[in-house]
N, C-alpha and C. Protein backbone atom coordinates (compact mmCIF):
# COMPACT_ATOMS: atom_id res chain seq x y z
N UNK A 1 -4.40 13.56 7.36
CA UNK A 1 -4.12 12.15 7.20
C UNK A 1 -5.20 11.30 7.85
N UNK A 2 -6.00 12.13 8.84
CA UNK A 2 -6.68 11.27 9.48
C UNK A 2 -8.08 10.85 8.25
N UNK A 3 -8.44 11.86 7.09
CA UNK A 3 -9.27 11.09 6.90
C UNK A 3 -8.95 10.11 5.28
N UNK A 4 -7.46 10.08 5.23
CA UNK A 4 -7.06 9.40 3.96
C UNK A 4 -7.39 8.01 4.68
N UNK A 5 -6.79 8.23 6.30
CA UNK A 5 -7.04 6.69 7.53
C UNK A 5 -7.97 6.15 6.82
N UNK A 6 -9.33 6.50 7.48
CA UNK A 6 -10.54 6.41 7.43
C UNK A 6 -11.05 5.57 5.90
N UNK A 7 -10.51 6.47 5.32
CA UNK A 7 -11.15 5.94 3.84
C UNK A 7 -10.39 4.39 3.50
N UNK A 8 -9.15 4.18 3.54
CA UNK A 8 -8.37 3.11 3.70
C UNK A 8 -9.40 2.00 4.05
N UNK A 9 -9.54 1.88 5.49
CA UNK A 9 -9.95 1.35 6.16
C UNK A 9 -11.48 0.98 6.35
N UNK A 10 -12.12 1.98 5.81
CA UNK A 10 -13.81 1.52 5.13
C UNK A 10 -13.11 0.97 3.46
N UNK A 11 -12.42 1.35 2.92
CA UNK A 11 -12.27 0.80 1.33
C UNK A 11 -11.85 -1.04 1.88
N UNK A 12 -11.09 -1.32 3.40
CA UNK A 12 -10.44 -2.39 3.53
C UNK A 12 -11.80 -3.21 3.72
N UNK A 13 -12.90 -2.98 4.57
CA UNK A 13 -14.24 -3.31 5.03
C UNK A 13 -14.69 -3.72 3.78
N UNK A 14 -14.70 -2.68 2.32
CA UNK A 14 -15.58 -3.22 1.34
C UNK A 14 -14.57 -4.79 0.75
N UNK A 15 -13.90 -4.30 0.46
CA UNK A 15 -13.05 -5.32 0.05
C UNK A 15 -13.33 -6.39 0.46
N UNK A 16 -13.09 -6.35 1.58
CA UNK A 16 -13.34 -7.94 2.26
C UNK A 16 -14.38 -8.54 2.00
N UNK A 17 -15.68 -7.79 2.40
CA UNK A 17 -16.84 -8.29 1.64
C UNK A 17 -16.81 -8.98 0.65
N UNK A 18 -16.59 -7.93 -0.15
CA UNK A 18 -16.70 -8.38 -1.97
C UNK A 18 -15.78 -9.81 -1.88
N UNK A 19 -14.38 -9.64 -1.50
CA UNK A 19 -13.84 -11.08 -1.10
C UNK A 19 -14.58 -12.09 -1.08
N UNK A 20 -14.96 -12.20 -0.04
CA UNK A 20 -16.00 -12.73 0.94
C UNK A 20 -17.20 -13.88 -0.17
N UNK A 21 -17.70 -12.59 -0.66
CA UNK A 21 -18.57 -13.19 -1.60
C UNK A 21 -18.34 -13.88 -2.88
N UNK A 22 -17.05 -12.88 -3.75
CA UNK A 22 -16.69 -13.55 -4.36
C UNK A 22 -16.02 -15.30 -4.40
N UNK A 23 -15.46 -15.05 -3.34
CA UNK A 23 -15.19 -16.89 -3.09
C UNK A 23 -16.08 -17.61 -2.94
N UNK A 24 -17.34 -17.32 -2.05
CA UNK A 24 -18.60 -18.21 -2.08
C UNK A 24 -18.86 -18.49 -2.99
N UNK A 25 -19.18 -17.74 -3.88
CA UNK A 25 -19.57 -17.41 -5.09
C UNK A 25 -19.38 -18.29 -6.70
N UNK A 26 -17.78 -17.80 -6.64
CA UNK A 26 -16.85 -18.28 -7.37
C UNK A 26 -16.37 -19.43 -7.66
N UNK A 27 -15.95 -19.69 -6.24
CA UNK A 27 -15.09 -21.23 -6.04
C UNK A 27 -13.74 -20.93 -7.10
N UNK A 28 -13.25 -19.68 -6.86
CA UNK A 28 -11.62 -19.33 -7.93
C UNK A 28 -11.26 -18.96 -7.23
N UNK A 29 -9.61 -19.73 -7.06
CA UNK A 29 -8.69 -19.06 -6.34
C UNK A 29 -8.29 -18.12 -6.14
N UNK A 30 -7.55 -17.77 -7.25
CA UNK A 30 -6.81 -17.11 -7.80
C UNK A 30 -7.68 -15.54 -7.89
N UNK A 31 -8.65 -15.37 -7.96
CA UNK A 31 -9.22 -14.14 -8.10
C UNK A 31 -9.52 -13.76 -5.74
N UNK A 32 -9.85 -14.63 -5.76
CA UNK A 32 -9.83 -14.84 -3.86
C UNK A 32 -9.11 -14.29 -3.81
N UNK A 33 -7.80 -15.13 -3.91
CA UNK A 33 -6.41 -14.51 -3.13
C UNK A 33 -6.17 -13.01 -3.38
N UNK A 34 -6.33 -12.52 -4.91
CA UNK A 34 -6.31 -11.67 -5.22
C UNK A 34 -6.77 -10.80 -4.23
N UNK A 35 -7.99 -10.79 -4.35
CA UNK A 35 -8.84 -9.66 -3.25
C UNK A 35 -8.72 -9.75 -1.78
N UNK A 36 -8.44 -11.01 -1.01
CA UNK A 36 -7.39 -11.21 0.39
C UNK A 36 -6.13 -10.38 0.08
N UNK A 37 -5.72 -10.34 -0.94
CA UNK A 37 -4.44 -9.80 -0.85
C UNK A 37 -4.96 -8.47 -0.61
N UNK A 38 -5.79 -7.79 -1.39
CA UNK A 38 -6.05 -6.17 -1.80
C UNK A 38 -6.07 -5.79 -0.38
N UNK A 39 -7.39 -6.58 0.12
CA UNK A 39 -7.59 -6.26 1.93
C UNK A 39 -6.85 -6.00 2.44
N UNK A 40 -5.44 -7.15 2.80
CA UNK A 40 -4.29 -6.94 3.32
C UNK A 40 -3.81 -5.71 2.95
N UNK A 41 -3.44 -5.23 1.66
CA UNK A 41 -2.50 -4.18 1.30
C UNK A 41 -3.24 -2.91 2.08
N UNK A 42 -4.96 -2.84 2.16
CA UNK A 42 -5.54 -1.76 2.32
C UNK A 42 -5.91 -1.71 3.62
N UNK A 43 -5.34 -2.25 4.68
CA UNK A 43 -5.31 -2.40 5.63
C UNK A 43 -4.13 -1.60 6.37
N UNK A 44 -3.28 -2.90 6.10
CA UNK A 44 -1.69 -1.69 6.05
C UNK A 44 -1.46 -0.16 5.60
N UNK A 45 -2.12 -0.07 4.92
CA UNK A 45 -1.84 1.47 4.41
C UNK A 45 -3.11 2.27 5.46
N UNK A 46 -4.47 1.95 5.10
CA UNK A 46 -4.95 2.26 6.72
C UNK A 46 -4.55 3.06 8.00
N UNK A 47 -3.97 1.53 8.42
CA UNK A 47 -3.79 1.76 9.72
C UNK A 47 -1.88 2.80 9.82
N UNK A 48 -1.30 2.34 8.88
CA UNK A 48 0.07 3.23 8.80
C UNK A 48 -0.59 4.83 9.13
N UNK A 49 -1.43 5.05 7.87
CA UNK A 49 -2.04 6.77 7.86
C UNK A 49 -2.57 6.90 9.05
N UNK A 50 -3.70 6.46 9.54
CA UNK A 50 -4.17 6.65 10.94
C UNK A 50 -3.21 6.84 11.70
N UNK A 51 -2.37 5.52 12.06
CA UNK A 51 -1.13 5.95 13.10
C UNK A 51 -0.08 7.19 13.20
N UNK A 52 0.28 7.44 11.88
CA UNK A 52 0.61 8.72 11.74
C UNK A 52 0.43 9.33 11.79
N UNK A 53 -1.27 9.89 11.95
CA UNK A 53 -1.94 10.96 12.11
C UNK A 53 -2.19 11.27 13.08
N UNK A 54 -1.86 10.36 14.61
CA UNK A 54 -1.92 10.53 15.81
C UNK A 54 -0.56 11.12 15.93
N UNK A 55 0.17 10.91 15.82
CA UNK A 55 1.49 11.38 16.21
C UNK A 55 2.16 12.99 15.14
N UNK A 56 1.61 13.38 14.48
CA UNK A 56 2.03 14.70 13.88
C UNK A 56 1.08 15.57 14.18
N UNK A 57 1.59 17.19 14.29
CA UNK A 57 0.74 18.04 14.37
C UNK A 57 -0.70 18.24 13.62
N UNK A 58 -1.69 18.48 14.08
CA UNK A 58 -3.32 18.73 12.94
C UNK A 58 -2.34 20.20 12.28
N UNK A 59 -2.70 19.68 11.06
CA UNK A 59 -2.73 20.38 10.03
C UNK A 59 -3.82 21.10 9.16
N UNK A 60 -3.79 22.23 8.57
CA UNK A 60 -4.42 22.21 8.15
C UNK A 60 -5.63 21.45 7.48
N UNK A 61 -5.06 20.64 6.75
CA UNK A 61 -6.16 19.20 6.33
C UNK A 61 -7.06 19.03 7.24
N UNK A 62 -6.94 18.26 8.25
CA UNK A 62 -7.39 17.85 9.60
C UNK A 62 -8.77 19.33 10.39
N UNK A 63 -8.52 20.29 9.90
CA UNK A 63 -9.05 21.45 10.61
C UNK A 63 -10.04 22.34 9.62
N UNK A 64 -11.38 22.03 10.11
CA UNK A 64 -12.22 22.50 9.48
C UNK A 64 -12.40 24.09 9.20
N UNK A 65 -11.81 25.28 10.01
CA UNK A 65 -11.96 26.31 9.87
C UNK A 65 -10.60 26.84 9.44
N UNK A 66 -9.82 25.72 9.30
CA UNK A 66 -8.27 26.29 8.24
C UNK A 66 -8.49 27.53 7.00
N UNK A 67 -7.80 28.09 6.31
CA UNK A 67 -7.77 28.47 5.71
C UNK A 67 -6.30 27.75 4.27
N UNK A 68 -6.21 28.08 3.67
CA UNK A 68 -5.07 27.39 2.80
C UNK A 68 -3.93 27.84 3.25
N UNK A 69 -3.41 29.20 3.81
CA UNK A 69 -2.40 29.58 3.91
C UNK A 69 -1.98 29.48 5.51
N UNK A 70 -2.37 28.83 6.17
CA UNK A 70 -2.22 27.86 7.61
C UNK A 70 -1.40 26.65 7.22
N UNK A 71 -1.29 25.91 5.87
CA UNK A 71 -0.97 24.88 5.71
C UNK A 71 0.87 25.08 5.30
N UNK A 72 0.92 26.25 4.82
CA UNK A 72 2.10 27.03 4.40
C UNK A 72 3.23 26.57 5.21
N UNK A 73 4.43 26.81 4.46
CA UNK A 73 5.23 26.12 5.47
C UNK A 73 6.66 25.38 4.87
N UNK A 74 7.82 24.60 5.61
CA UNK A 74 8.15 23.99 5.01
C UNK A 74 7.82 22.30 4.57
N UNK A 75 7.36 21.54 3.61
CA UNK A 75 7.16 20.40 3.53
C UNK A 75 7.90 19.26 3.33
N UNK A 76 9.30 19.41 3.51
CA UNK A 76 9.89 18.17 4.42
C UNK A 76 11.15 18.59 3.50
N UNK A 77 11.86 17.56 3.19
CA UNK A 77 13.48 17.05 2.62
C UNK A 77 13.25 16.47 1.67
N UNK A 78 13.74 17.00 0.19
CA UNK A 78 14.07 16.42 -0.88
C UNK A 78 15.41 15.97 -1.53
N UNK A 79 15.49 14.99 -1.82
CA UNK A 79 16.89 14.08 -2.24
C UNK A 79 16.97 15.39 -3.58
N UNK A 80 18.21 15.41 -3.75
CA UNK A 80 18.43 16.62 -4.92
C UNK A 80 18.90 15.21 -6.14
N UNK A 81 18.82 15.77 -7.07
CA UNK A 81 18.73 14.87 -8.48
C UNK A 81 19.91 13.59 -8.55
N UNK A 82 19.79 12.59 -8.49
CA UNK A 82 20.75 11.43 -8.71
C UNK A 82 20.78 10.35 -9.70
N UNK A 83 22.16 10.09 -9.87
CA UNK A 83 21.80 8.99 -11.48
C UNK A 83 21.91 7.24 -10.58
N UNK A 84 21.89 7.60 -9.47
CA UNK A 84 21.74 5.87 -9.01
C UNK A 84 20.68 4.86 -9.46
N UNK A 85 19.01 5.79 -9.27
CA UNK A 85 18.11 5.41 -9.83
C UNK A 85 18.23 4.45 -11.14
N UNK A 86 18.61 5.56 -12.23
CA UNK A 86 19.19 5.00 -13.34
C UNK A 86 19.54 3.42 -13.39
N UNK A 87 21.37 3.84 -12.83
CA UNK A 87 21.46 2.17 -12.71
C UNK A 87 20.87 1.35 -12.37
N UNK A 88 19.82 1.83 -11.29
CA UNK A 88 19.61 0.46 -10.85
C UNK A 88 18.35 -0.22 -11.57
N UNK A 89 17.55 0.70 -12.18
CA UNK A 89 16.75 0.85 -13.18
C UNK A 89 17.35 -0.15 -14.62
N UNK A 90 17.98 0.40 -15.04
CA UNK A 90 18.92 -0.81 -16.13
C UNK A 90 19.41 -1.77 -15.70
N UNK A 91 20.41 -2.15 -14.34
CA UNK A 91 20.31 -3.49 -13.87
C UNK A 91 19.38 -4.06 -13.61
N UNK A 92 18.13 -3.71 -12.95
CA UNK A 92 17.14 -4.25 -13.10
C UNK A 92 16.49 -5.10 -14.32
N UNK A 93 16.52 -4.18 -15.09
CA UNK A 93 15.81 -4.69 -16.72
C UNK A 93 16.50 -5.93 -16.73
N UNK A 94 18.07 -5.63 -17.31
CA UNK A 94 18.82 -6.51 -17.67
C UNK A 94 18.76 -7.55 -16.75
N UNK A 95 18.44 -7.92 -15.27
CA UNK A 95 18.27 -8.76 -15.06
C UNK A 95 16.87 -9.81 -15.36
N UNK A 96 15.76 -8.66 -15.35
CA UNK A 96 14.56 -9.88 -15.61
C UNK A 96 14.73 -9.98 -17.41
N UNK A 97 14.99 -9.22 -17.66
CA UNK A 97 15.72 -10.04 -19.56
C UNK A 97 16.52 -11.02 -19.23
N UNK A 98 17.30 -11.25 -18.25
CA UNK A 98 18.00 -12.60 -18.17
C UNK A 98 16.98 -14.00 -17.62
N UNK A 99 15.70 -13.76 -17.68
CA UNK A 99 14.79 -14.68 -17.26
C UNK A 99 14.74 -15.24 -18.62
N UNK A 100 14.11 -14.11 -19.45
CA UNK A 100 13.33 -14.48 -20.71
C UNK A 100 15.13 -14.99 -21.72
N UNK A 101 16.11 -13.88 -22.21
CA UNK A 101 16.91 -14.71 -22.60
C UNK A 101 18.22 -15.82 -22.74
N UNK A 102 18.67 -15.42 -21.24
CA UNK A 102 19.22 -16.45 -20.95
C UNK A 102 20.32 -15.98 -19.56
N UNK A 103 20.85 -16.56 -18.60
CA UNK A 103 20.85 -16.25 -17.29
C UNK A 103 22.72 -15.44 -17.46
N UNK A 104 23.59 -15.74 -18.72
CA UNK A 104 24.53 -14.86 -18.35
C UNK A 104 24.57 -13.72 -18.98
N UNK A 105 23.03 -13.22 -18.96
CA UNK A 105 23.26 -11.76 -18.74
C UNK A 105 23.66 -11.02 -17.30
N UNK A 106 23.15 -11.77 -15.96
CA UNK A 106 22.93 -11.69 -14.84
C UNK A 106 24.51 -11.28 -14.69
N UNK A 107 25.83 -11.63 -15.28
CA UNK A 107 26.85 -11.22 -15.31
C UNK A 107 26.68 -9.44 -15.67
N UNK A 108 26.05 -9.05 -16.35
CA UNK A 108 26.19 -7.63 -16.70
C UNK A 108 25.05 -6.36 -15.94
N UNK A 109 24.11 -7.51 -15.35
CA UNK A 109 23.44 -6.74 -14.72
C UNK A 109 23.93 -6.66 -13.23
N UNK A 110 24.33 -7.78 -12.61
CA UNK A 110 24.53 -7.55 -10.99
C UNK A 110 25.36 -6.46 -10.84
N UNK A 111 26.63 -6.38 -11.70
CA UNK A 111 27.42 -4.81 -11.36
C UNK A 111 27.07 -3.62 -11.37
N UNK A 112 25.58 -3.99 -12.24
CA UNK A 112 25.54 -1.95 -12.45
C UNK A 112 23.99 -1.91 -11.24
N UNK A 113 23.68 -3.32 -10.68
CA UNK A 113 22.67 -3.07 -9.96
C UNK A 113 23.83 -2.85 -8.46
N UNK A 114 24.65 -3.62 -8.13
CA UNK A 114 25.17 -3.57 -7.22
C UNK A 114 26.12 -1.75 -6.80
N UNK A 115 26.74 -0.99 -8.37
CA UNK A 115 26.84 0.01 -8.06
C UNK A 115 25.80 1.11 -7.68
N UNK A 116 24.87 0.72 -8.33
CA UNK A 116 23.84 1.87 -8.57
C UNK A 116 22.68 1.60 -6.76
N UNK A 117 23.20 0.46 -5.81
CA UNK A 117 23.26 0.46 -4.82
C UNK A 117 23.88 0.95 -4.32
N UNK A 118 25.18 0.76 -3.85
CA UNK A 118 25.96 1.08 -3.53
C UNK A 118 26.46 2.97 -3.47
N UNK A 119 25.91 3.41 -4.45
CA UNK A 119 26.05 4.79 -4.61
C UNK A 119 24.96 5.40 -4.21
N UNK A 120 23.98 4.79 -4.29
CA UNK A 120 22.55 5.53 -3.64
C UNK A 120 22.43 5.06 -1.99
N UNK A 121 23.02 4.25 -1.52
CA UNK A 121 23.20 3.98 0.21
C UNK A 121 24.03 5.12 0.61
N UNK A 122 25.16 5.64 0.15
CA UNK A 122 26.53 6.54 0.26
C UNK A 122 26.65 7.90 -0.87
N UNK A 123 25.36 7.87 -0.96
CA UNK A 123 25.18 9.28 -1.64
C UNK A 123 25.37 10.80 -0.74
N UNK A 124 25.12 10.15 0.38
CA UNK A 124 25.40 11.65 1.58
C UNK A 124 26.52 11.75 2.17
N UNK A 125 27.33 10.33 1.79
CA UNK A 125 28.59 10.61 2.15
C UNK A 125 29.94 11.18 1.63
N UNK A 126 29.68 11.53 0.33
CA UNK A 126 30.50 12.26 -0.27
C UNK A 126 30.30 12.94 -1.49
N UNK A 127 31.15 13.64 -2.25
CA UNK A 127 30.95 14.31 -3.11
C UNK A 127 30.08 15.52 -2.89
N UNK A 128 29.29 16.30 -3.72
CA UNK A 128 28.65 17.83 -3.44
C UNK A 128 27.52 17.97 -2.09
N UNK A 129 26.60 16.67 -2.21
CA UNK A 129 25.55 16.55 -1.02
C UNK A 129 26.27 16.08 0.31
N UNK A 130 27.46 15.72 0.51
CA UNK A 130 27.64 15.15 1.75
C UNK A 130 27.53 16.75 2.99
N UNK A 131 27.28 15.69 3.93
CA UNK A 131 25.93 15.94 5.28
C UNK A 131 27.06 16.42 6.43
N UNK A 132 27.47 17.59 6.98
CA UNK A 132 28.55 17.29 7.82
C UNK A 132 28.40 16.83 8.92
């Protein structure tokens, strides 16, 4: 992770530049902000990886005389298959379709966004996956 850091964080350096210039340059907002924004985003992600990479074991990655099967292992916790996504995926839609055709759709979408919450917050609490 330490050198995904790294790259982040020189990619955040170019950015800014180019920023930088482009606004001199330009005199456009809207393309500015744009690239202030990118900085920002590539900053944050940056410094998140770096920080994380202080605090977990060197890994393989990290270790130049690793071999591949050093890296072996278990690689974390996977959510097992759920249809919450789904809903909330179709309430979703149905709600920004209620932008474009008209706002009482927002009646048919808040319920299946609000279940398809609701079931994915309390998915470990019952039924086959619950956690004892």
């Amino acid at each position: 992770m330490k050198i995904q850091g790294k790259m982040f964080l020189w990619l955040a350096v170019f950015i800014l530049a180019v920023a930088v210039i482009y606004g001199l340059w330009s005199k456009e907002p809207a393309g500015t902000t744009a690239l202030f924004l990118a900085f920002g985003l590539s900053v944050m992600i940056g410094y998140y990886l770096a920080f994380t990479a202080r605090r977990v074991d060197v890994g393989a990655q990290d270790n130049k005389e690793a071999d591949v099967a050093d890296d072996a292992g278990e690689i974390g916790f996977f959510s097992p298959h759920s249809w919450q996504p789904l809903s909330l995926g179709i309430g979703g839609a149905l709600a920004f379709l209620a932008v474009a055709i008209g706002w009482w759709l927002l009646y048919f979408s808040a319920p299946l966004i609000m279940v398809g919450l609701w079931g994915w917050v309390f998915e470990y609490y019952r039924g086959e996956n619950r956690t004892q």
